[in-house]
N, C-alpha and C. Protein backbone atom coordinates (compact mmCIF):
# COMPACT_ATOMS: atom_id res chain seq x y z
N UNK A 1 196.00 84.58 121.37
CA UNK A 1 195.48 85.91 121.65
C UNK A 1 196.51 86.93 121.22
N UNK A 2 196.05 87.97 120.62
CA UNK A 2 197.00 88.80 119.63
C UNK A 2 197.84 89.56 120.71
N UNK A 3 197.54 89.79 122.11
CA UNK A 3 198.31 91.27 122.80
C UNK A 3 198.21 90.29 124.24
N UNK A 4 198.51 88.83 124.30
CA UNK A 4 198.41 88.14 125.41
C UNK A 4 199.93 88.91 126.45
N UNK A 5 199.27 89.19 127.05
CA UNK A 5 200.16 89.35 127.99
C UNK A 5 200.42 91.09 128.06
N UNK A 6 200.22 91.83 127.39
CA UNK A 6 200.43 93.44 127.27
C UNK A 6 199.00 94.40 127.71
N UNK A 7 197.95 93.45 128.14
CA UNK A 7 196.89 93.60 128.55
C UNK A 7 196.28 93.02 129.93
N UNK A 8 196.53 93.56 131.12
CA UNK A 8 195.78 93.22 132.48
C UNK A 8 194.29 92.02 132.11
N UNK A 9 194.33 91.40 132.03
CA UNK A 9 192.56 90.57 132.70
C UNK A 9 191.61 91.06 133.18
N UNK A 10 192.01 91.77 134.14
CA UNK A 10 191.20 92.44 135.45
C UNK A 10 190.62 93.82 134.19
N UNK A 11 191.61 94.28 133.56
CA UNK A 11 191.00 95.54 132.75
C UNK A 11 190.13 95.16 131.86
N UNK A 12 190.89 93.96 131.37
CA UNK A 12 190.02 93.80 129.75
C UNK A 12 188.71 93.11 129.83
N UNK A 13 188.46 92.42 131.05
CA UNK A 13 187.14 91.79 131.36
C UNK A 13 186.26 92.97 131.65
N UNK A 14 186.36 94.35 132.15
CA UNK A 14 185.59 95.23 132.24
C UNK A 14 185.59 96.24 131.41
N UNK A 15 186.35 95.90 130.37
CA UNK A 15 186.51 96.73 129.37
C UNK A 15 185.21 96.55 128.44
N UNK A 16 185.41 94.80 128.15
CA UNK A 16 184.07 94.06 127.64
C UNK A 16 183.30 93.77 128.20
N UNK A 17 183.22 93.77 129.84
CA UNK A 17 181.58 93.57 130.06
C UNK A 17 181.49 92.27 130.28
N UNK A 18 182.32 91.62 130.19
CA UNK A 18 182.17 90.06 130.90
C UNK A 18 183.06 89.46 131.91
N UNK A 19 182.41 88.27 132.59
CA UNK A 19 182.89 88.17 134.04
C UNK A 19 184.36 87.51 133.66
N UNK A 20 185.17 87.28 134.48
CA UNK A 20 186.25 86.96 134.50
C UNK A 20 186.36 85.12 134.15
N UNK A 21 185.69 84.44 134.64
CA UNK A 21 185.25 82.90 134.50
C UNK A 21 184.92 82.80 132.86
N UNK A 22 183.65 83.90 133.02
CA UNK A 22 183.59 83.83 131.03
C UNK A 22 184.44 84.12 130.36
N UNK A 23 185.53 84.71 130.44
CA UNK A 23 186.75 84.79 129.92
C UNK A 23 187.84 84.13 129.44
N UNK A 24 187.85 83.19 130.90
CA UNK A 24 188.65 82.31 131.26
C UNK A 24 187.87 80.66 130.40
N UNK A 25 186.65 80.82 130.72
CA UNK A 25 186.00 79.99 130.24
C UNK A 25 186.09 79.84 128.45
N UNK A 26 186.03 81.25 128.04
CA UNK A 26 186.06 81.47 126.02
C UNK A 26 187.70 81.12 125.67
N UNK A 27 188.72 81.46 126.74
CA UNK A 27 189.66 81.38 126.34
C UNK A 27 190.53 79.90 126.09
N UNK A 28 189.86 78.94 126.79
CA UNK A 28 190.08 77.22 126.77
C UNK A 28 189.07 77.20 126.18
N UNK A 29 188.08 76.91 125.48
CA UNK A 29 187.41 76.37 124.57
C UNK A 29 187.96 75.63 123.08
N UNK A 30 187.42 73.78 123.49
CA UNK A 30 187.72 73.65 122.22
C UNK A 30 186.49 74.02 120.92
N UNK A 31 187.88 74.39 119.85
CA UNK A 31 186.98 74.56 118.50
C UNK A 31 185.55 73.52 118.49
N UNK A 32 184.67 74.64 117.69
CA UNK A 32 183.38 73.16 117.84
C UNK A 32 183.44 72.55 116.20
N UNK A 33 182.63 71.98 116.20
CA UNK A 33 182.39 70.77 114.74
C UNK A 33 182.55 71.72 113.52
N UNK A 34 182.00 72.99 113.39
CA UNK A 34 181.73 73.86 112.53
C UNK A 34 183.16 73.98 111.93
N UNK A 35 183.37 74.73 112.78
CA UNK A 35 185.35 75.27 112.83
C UNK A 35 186.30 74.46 112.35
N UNK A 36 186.16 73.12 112.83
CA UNK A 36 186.77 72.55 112.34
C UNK A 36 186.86 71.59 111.20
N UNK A 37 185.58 71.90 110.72
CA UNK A 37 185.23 71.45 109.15
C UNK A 37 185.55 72.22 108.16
N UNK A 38 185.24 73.89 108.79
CA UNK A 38 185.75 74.77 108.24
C UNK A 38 186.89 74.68 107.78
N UNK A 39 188.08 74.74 108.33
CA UNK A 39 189.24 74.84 109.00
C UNK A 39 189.93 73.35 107.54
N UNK A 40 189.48 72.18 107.98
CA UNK A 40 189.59 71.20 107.06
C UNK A 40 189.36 71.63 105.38
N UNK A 41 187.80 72.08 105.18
CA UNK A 41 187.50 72.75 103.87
C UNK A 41 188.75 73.70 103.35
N UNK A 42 189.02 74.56 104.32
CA UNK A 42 190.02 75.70 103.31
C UNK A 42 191.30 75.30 103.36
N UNK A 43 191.78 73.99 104.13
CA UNK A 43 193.00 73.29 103.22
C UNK A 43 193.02 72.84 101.86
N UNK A 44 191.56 72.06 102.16
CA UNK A 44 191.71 71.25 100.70
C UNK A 44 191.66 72.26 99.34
N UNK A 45 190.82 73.36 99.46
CA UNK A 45 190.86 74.48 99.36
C UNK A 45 191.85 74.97 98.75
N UNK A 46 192.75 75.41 99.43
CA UNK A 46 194.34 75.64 99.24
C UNK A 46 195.11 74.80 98.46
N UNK A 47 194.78 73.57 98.84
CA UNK A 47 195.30 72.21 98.25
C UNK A 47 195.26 72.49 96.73
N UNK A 48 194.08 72.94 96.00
CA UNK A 48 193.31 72.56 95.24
C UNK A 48 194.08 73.89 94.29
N UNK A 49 194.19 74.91 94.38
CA UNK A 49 194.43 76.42 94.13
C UNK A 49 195.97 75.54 93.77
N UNK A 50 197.13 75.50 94.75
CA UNK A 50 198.41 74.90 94.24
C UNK A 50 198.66 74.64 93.38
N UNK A 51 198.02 73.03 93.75
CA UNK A 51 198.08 72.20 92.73
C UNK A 51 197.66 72.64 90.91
N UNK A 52 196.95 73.52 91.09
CA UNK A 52 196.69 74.42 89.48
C UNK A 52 197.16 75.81 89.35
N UNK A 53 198.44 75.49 90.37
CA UNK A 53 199.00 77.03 89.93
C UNK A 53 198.15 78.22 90.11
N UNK A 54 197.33 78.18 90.66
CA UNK A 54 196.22 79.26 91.25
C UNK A 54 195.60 79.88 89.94
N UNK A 55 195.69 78.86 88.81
CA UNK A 55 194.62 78.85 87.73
C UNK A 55 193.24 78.95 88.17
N UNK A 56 193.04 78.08 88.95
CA UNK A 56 191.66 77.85 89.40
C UNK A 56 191.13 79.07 89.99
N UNK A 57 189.94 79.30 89.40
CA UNK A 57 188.85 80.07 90.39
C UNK A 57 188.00 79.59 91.56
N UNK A 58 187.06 79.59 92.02
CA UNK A 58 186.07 79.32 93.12
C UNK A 58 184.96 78.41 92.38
N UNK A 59 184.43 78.54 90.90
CA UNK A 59 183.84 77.87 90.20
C UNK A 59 183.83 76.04 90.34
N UNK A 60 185.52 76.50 89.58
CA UNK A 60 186.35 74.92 89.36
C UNK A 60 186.70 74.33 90.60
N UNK A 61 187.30 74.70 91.60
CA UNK A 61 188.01 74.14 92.88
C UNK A 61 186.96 73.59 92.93
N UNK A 62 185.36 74.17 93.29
CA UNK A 62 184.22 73.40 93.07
C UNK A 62 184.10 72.33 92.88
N UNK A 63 184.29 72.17 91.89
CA UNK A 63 183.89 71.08 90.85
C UNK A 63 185.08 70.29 91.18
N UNK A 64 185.86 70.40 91.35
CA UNK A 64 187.10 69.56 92.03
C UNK A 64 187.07 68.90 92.95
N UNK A 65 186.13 69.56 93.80
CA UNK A 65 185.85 69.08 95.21
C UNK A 65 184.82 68.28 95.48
N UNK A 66 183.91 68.94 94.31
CA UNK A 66 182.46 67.73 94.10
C UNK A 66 183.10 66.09 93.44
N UNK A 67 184.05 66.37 92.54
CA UNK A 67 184.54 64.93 91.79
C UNK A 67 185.02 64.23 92.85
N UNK A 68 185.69 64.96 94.23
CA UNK A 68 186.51 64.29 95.19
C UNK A 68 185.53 63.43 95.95
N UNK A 69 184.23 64.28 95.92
CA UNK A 69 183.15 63.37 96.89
C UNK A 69 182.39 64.54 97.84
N UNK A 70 183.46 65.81 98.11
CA UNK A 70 183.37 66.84 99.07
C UNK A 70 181.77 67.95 98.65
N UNK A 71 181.34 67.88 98.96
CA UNK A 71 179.98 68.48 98.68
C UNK A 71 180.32 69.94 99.42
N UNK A 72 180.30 71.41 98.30
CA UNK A 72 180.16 72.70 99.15
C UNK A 72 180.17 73.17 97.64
N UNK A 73 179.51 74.78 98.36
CA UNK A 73 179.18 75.76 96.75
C UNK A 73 180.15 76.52 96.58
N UNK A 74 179.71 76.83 95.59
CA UNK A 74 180.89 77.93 94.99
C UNK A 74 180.78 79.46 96.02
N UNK A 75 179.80 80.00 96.70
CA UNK A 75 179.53 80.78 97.23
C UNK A 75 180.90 80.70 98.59
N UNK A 76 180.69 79.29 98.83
CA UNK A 76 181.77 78.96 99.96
C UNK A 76 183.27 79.08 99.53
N UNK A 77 183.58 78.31 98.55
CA UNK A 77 184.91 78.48 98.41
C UNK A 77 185.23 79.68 97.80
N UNK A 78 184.34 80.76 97.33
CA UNK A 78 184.79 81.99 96.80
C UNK A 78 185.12 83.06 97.98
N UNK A 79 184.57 82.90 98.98
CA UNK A 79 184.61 83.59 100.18
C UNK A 79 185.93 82.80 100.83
N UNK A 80 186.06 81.85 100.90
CA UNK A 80 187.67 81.27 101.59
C UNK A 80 188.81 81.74 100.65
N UNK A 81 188.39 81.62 99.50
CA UNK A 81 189.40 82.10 98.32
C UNK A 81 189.82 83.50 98.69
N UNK A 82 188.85 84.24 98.45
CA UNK A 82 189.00 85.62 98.91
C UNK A 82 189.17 86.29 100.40
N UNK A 83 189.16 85.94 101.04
CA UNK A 83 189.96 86.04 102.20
C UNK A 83 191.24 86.74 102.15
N UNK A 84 191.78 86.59 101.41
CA UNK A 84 193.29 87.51 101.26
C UNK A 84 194.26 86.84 101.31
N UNK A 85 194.34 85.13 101.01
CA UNK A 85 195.04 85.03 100.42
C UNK A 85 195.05 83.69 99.83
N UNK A 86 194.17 83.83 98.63
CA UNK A 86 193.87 83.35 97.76
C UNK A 86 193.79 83.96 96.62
N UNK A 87 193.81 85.44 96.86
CA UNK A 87 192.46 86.06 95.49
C UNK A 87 193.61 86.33 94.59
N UNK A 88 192.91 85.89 93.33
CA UNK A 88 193.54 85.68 92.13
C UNK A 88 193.58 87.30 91.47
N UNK A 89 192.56 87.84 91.61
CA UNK A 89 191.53 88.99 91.08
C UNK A 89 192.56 90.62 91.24
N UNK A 90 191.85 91.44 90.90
CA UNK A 90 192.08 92.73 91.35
C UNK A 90 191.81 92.62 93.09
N UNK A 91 192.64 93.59 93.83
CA UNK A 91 192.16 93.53 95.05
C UNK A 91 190.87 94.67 95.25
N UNK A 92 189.74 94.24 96.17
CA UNK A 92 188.64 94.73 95.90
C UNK A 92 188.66 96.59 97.06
């Protein structure tokens, strides 16, 4: 949590409007399946960018990832790419 500790509980639960348990409850939560596939994807991701000297675009990593076995579109890894810190490009 970015400001853990420089921020009361008691304030910030009524700041947002949710009970204190739901709070407590969002704040131990493990990651679900999604997240952490996610999370897996934009290593290899990364992996992939390195290893070619950040030649690679979102196209190819693609296709890199399809030869590996890893099934995802280019739509996906162009959006992890670009994230900020990946992007090869002009900044947008």
């Amino acid at each position: 949590m970015k400001h853990h500790g420089k921020i009361k509980i008691k304030h910030a639960v009524k700041v947002l409007k949710v009970s204190r348990s739901g709070f407590y409850e969002y704040m131990h939560r493990r990651p679900s399946k999604q997240q952490v596939e996610r999370e897996i994807l934009s290593e290899k991701i990364k992996a992939v960018f390195h290893e070619h000297k950040g030649r690679y675009g979102a196209v190819r990593i693609t296709k890199v990832l399809h030869n590996t076995g890893i099934m995802t579109n280019t739509k996906r890894v162009g959006t992890d790419a670009l994230d900020g810190t990946l992007c090869q490009g002009k900044p947008l």
